[in-house]
ModelCIF file with pLDDT and N, C-alpha, C, O atoms, coordinates in Angstrom:
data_MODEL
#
_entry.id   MODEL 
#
_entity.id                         1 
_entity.type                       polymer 
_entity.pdbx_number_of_molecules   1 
#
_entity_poly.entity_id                      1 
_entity_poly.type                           'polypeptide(L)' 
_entity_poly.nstd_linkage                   no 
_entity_poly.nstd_monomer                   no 
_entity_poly.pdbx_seq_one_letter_code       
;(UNK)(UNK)(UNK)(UNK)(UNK)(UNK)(UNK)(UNK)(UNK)(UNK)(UNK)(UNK)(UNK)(UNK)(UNK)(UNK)
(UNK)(UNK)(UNK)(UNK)(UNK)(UNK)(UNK)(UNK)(UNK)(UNK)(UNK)(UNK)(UNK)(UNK)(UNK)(UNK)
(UNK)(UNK)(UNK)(UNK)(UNK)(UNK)(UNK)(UNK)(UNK)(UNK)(UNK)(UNK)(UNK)(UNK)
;
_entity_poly.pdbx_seq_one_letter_code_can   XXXXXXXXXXXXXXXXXXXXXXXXXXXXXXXXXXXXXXXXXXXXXX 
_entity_poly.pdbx_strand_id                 A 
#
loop_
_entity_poly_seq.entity_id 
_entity_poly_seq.num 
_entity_poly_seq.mon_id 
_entity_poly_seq.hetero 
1 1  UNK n 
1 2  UNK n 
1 3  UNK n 
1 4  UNK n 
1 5  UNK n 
1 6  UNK n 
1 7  UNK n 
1 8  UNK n 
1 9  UNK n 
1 10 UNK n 
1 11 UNK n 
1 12 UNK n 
1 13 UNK n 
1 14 UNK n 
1 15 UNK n 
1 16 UNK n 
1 17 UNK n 
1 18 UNK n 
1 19 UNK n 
1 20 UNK n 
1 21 UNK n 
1 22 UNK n 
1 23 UNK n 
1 24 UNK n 
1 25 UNK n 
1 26 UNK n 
1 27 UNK n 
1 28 UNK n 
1 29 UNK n 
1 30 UNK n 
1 31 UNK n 
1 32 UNK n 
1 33 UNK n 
1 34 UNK n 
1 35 UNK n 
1 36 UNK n 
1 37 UNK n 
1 38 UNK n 
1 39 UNK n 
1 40 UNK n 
1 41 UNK n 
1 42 UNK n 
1 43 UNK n 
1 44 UNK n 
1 45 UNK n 
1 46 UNK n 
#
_struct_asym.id          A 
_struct_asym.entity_id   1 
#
loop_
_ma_qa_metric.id 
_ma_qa_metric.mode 
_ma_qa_metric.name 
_ma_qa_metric.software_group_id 
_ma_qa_metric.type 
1 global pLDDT . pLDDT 
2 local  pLDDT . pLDDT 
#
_ma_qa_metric_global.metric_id      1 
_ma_qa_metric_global.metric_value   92.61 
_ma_qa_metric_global.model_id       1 
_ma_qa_metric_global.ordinal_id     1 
#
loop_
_ma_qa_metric_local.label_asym_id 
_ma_qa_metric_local.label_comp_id 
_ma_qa_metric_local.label_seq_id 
_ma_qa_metric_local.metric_id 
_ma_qa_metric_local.metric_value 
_ma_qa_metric_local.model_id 
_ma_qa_metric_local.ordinal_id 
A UNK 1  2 87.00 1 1  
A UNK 2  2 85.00 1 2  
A UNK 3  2 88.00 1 3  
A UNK 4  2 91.00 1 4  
A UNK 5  2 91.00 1 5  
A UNK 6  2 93.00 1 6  
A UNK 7  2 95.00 1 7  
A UNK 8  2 95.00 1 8  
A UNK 9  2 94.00 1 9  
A UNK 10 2 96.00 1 10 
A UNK 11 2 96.00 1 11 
A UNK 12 2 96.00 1 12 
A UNK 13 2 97.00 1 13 
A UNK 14 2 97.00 1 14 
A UNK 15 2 96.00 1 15 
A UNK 16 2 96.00 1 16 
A UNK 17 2 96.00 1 17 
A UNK 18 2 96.00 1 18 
A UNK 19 2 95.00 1 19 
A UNK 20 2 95.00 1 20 
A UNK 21 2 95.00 1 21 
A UNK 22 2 92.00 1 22 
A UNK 23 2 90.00 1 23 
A UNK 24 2 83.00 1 24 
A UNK 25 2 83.00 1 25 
A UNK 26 2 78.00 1 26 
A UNK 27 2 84.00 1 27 
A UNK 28 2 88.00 1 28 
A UNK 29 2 90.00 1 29 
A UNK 30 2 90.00 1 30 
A UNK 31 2 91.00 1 31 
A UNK 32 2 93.00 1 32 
A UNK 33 2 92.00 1 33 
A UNK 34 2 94.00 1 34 
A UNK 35 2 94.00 1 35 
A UNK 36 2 95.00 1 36 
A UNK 37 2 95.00 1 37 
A UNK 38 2 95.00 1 38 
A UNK 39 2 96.00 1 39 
A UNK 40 2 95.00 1 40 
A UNK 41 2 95.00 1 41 
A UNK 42 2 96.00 1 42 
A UNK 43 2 96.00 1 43 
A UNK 44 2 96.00 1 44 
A UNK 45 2 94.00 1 45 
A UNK 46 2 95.00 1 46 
#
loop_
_atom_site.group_PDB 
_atom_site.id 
_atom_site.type_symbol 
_atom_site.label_atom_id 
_atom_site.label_alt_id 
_atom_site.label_comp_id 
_atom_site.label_asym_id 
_atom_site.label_entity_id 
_atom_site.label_seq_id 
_atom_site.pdbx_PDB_ins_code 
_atom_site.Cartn_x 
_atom_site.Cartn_y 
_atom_site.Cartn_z 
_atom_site.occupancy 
_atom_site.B_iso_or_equiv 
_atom_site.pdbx_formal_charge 
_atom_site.auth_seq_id 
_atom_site.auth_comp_id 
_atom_site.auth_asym_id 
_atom_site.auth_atom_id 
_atom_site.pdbx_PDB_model_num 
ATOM 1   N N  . UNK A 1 1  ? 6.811  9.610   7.946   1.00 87.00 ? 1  UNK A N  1 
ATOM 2   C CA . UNK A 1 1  ? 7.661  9.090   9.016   1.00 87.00 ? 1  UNK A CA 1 
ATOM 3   C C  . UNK A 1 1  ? 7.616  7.571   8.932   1.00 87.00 ? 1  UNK A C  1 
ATOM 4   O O  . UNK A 1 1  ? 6.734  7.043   8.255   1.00 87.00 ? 1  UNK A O  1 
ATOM 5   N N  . UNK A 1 2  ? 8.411  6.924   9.503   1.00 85.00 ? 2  UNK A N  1 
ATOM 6   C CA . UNK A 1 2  ? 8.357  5.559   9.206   1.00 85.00 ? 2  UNK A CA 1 
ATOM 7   C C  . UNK A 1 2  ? 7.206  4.949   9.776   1.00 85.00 ? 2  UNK A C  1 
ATOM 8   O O  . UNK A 1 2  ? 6.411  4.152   9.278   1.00 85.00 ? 2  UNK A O  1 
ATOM 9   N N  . UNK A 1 3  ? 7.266  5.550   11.105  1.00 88.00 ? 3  UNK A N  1 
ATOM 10  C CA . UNK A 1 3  ? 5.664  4.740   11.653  1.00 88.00 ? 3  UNK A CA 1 
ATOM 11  C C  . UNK A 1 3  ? 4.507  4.607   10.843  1.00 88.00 ? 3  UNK A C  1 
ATOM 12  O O  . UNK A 1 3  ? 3.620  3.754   10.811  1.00 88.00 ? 3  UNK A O  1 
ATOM 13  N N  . UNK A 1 4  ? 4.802  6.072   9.928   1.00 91.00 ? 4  UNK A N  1 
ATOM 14  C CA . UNK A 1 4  ? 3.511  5.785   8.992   1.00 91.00 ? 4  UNK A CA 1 
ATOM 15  C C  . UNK A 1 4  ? 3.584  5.517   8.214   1.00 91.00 ? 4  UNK A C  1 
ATOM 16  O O  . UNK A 1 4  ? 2.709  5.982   7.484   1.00 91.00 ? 4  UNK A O  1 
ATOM 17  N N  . UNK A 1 5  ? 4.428  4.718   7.630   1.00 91.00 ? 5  UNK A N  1 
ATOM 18  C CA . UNK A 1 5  ? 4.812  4.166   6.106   1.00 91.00 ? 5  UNK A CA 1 
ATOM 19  C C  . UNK A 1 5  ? 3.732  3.301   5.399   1.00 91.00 ? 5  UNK A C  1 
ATOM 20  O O  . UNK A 1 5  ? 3.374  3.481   4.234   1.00 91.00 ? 5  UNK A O  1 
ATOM 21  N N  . UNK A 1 6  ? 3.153  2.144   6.406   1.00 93.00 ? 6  UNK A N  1 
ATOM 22  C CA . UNK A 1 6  ? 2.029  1.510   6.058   1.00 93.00 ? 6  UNK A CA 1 
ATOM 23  C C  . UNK A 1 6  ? 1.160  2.123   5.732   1.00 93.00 ? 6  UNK A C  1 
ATOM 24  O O  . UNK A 1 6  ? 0.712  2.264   4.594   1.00 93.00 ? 6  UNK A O  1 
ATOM 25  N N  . UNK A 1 7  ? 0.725  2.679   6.952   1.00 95.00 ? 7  UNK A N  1 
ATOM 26  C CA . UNK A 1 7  ? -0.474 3.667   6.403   1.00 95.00 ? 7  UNK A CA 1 
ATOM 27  C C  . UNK A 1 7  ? -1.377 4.724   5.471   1.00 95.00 ? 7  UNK A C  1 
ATOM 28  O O  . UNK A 1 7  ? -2.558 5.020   5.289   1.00 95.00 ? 7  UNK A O  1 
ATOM 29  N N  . UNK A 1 8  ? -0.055 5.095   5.003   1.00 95.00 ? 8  UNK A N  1 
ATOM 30  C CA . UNK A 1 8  ? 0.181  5.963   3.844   1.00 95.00 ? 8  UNK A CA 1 
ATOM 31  C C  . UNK A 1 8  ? 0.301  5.211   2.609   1.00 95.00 ? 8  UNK A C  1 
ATOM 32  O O  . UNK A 1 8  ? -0.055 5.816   1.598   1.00 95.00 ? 8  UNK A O  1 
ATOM 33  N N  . UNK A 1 9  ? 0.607  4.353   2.507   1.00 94.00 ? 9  UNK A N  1 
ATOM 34  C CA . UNK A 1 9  ? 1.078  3.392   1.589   1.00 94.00 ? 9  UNK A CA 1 
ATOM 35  C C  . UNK A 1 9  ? -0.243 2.751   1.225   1.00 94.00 ? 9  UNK A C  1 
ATOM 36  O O  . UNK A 1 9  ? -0.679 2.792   0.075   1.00 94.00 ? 9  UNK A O  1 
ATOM 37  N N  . UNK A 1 10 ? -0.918 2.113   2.300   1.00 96.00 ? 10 UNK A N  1 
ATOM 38  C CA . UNK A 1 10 ? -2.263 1.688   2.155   1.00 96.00 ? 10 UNK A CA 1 
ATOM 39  C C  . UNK A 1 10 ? -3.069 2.791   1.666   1.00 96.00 ? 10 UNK A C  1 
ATOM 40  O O  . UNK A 1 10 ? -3.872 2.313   0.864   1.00 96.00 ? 10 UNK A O  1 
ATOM 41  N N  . UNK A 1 11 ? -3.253 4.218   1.790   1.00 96.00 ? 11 UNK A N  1 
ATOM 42  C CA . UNK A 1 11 ? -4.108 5.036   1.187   1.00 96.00 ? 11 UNK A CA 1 
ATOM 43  C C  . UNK A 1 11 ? -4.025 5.258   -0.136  1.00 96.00 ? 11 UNK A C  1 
ATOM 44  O O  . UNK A 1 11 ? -5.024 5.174   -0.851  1.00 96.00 ? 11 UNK A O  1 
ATOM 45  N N  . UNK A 1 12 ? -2.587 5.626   -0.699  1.00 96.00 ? 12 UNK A N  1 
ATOM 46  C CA . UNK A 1 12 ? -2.435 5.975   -2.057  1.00 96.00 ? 12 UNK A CA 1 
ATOM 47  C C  . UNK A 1 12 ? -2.881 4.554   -2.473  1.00 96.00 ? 12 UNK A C  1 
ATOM 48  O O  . UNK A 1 12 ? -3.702 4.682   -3.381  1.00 96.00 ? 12 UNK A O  1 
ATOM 49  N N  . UNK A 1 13 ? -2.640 3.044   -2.129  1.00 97.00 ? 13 UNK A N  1 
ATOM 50  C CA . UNK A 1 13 ? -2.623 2.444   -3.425  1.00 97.00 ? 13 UNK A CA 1 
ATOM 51  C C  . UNK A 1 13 ? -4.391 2.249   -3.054  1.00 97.00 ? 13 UNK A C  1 
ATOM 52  O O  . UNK A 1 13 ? -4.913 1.585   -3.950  1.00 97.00 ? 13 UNK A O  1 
ATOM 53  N N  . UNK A 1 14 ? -5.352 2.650   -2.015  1.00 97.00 ? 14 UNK A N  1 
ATOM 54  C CA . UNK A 1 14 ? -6.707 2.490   -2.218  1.00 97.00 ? 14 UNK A CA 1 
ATOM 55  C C  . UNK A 1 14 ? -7.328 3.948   -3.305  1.00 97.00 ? 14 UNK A C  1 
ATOM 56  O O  . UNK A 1 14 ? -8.482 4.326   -3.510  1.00 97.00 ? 14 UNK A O  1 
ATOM 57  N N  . UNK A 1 15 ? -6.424 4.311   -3.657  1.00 96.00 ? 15 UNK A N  1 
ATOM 58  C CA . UNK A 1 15 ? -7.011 5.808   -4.460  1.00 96.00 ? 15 UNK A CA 1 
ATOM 59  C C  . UNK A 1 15 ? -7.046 4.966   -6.062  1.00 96.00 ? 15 UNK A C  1 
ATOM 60  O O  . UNK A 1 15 ? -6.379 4.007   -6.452  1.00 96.00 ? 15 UNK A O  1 
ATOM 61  N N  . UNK A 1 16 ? -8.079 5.748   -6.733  1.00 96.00 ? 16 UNK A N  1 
ATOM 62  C CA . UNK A 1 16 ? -7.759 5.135   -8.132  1.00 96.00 ? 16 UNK A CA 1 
ATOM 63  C C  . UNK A 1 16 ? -7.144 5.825   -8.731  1.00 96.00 ? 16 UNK A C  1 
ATOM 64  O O  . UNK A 1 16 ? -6.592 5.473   -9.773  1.00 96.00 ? 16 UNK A O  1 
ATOM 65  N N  . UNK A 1 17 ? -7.056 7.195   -8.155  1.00 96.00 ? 17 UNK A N  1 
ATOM 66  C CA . UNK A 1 17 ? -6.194 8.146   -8.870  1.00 96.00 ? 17 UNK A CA 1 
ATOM 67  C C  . UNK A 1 17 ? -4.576 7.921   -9.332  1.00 96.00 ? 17 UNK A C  1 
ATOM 68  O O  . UNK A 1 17 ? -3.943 8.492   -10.220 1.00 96.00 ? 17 UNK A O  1 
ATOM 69  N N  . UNK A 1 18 ? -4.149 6.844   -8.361  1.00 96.00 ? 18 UNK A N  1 
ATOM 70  C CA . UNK A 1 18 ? -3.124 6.178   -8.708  1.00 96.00 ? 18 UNK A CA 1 
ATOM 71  C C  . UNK A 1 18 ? -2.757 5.182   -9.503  1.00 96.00 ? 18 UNK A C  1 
ATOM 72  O O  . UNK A 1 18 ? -2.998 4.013   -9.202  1.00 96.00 ? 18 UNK A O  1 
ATOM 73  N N  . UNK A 1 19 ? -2.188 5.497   -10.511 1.00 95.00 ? 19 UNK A N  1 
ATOM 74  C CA . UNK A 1 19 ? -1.550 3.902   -11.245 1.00 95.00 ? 19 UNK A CA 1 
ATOM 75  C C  . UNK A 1 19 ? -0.376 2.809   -10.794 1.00 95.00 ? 19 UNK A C  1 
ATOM 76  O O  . UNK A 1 19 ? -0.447 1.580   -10.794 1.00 95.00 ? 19 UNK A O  1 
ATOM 77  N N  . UNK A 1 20 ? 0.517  3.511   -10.483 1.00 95.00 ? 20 UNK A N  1 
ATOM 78  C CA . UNK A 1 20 ? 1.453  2.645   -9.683  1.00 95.00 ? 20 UNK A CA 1 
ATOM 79  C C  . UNK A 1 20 ? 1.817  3.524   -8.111  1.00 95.00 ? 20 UNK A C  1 
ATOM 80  O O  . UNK A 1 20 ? 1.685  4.704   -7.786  1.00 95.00 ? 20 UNK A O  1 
ATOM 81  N N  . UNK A 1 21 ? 2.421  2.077   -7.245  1.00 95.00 ? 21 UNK A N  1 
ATOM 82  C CA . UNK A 1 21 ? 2.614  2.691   -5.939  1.00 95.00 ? 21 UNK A CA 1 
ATOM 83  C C  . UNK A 1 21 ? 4.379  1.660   -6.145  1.00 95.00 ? 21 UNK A C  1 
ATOM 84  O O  . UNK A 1 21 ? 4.666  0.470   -6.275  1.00 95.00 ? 21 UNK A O  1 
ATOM 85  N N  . UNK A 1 22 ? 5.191  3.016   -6.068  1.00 92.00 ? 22 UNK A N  1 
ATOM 86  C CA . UNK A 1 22 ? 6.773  2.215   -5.625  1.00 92.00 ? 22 UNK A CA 1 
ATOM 87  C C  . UNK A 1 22 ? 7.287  2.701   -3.983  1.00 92.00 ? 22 UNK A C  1 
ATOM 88  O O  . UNK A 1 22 ? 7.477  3.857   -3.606  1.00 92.00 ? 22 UNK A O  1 
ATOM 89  N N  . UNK A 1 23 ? 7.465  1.191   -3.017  1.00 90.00 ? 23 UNK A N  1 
ATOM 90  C CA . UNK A 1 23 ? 7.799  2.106   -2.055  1.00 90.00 ? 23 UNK A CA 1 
ATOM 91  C C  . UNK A 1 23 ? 9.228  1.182   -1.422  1.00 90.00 ? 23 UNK A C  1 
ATOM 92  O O  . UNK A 1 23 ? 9.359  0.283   -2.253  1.00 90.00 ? 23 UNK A O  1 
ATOM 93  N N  . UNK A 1 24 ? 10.181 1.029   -0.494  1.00 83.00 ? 24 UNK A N  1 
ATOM 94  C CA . UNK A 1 24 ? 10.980 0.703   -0.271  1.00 83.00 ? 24 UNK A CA 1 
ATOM 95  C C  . UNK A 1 24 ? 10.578 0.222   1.394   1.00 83.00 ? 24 UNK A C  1 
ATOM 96  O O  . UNK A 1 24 ? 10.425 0.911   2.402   1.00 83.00 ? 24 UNK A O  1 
ATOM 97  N N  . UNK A 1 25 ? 10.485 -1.306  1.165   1.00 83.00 ? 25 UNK A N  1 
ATOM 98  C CA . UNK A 1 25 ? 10.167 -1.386  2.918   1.00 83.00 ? 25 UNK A CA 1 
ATOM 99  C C  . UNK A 1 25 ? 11.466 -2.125  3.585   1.00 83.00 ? 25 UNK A C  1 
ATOM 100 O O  . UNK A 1 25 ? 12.375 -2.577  2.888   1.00 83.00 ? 25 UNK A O  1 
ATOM 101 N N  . UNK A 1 26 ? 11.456 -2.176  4.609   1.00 78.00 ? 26 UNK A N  1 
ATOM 102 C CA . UNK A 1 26 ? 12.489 -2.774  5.560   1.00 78.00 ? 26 UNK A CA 1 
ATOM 103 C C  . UNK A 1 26 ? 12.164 -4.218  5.420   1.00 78.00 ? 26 UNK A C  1 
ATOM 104 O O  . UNK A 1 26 ? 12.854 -5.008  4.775   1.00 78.00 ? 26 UNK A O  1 
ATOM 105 N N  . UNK A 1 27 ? 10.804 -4.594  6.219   1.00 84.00 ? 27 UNK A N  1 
ATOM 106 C CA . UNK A 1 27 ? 10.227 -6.022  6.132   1.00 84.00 ? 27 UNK A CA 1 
ATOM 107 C C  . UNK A 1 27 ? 8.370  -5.688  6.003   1.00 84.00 ? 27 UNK A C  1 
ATOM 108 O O  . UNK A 1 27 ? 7.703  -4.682  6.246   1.00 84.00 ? 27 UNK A O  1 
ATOM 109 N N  . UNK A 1 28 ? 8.061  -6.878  5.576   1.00 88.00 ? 28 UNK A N  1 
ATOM 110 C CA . UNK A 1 28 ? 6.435  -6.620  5.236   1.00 88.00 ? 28 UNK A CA 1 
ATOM 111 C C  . UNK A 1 28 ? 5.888  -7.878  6.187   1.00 88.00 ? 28 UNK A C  1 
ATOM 112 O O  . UNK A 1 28 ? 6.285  -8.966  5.769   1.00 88.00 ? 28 UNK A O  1 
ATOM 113 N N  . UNK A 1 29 ? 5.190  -7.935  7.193   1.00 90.00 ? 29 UNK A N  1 
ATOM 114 C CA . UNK A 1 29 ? 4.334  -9.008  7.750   1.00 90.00 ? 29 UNK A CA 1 
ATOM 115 C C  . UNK A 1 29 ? 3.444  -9.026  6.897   1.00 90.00 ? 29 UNK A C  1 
ATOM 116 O O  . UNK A 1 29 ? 2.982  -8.061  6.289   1.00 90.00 ? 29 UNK A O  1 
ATOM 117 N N  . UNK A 1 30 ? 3.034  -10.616 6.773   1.00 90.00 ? 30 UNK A N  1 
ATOM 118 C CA . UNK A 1 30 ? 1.820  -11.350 5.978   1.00 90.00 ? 30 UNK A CA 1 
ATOM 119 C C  . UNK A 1 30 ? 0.537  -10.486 6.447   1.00 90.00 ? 30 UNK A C  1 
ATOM 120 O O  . UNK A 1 30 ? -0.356 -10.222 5.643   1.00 90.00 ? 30 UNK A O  1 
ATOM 121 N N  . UNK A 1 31 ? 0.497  -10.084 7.721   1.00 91.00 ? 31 UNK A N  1 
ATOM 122 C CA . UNK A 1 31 ? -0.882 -9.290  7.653   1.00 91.00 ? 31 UNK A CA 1 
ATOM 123 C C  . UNK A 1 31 ? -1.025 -7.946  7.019   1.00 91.00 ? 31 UNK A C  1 
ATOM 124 O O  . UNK A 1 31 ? -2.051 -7.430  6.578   1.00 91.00 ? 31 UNK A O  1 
ATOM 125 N N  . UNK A 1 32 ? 0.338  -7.417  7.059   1.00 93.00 ? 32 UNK A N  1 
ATOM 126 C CA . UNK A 1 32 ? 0.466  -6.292  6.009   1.00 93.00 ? 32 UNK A CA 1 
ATOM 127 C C  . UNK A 1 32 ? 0.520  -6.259  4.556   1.00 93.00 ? 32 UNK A C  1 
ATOM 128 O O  . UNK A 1 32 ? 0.070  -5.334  3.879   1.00 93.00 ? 32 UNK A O  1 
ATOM 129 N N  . UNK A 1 33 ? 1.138  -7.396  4.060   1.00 92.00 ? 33 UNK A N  1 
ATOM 130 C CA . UNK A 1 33 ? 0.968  -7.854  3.274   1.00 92.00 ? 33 UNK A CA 1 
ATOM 131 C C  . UNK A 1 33 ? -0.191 -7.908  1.938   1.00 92.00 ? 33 UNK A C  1 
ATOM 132 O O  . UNK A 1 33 ? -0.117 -7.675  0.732   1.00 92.00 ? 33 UNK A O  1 
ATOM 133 N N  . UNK A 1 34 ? -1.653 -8.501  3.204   1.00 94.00 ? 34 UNK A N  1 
ATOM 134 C CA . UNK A 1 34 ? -2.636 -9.002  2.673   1.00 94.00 ? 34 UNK A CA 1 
ATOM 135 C C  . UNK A 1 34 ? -3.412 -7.636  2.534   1.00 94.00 ? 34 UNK A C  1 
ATOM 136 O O  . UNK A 1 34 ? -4.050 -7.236  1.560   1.00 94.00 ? 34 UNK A O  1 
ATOM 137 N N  . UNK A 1 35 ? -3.265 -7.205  3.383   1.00 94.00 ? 35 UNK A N  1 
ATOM 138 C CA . UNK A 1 35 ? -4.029 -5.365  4.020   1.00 94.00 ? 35 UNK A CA 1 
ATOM 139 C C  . UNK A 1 35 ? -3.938 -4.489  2.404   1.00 94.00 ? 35 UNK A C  1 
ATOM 140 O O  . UNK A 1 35 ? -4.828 -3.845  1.849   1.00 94.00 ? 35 UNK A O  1 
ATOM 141 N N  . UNK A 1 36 ? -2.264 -4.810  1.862   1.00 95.00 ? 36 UNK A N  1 
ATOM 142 C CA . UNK A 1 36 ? -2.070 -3.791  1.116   1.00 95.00 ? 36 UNK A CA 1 
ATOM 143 C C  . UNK A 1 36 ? -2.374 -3.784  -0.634  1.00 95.00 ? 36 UNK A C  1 
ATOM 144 O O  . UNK A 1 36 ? -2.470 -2.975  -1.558  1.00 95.00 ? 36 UNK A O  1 
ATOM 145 N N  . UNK A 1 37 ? -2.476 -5.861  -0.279  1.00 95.00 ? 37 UNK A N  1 
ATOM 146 C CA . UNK A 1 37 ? -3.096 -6.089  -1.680  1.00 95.00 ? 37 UNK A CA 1 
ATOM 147 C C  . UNK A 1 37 ? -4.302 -5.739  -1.850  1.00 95.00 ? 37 UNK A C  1 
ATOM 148 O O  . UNK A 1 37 ? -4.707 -5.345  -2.943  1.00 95.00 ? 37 UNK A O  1 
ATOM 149 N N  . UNK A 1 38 ? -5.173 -5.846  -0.626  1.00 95.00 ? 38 UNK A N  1 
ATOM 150 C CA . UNK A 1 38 ? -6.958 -5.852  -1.035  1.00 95.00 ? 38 UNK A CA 1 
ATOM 151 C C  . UNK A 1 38 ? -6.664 -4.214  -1.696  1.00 95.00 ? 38 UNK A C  1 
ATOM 152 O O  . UNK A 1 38 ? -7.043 -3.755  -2.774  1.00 95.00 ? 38 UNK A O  1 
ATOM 153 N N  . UNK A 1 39 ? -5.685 -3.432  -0.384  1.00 96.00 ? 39 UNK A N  1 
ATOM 154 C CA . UNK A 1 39 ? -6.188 -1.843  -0.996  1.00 96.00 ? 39 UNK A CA 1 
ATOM 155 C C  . UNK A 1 39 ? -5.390 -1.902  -2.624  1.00 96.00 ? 39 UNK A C  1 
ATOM 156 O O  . UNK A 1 39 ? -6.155 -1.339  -3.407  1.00 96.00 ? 39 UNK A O  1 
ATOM 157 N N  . UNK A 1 40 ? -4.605 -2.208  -3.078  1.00 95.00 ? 40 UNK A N  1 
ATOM 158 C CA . UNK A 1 40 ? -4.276 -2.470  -4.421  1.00 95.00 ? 40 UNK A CA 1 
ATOM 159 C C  . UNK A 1 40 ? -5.809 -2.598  -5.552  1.00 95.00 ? 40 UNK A C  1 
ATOM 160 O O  . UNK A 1 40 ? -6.223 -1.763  -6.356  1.00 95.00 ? 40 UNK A O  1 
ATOM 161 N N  . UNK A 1 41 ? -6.305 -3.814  -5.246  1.00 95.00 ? 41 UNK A N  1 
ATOM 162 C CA . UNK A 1 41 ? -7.358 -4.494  -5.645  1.00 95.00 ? 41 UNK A CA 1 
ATOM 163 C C  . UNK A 1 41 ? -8.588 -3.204  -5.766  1.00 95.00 ? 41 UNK A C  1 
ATOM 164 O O  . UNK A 1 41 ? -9.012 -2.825  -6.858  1.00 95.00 ? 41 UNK A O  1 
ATOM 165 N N  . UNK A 1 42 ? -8.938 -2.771  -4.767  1.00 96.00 ? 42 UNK A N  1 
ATOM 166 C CA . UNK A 1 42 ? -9.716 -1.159  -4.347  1.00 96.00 ? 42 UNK A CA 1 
ATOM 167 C C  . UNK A 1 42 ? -9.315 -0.677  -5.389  1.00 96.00 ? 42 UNK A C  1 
ATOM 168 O O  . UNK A 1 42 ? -9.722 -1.109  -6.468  1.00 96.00 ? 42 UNK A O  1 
ATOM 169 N N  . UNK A 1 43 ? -8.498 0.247   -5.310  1.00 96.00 ? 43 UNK A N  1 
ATOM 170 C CA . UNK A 1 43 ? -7.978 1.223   -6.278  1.00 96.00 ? 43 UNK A CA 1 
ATOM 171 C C  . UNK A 1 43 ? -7.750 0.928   -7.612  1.00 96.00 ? 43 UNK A C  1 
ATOM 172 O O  . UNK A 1 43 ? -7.737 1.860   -8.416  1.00 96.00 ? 43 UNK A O  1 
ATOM 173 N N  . UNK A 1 44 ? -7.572 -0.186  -7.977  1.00 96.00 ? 44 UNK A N  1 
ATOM 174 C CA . UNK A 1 44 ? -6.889 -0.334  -9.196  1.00 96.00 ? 44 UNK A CA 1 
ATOM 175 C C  . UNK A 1 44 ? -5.500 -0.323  -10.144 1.00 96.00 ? 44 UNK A C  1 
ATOM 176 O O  . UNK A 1 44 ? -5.400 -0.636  -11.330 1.00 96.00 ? 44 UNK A O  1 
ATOM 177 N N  . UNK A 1 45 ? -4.410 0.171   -9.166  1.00 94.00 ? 45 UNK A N  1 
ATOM 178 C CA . UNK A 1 45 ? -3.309 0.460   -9.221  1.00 94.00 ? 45 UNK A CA 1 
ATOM 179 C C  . UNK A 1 45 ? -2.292 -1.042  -9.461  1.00 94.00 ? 45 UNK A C  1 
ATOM 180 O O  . UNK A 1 45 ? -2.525 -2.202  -9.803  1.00 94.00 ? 45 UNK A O  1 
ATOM 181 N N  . UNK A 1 46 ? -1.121 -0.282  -9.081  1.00 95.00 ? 46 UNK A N  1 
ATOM 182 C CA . UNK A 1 46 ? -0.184 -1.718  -9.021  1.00 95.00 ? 46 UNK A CA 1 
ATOM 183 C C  . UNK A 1 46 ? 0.458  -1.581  -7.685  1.00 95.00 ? 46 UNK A C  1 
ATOM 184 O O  . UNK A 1 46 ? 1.228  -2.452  -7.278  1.00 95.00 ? 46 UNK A O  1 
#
């Protein structure tokens, strides 16, 4: 659902099981932003 778009978004790319994460956002705030690189960084993904 959209409400949970972040959220979800933040889990797969903290999994390492993932290599890439493609997602389509409306707008991204800088605090979301930063949230979704560390989980990037976590996981290992893109």
């Amino acid at each position: 659902r959209p409400d949970d778009l972040l959220a979800c978004l933040d889990e797969v790319l903290r999994s390492s099981a993932v290599s890439v994460a493609v997602a389509r956002l409306p707008a991204l705030a800088s605090s979301s932003s930063h949230r979704l690189r560390h989980a990037a960084m976590q996981g290992g993904g893109v």
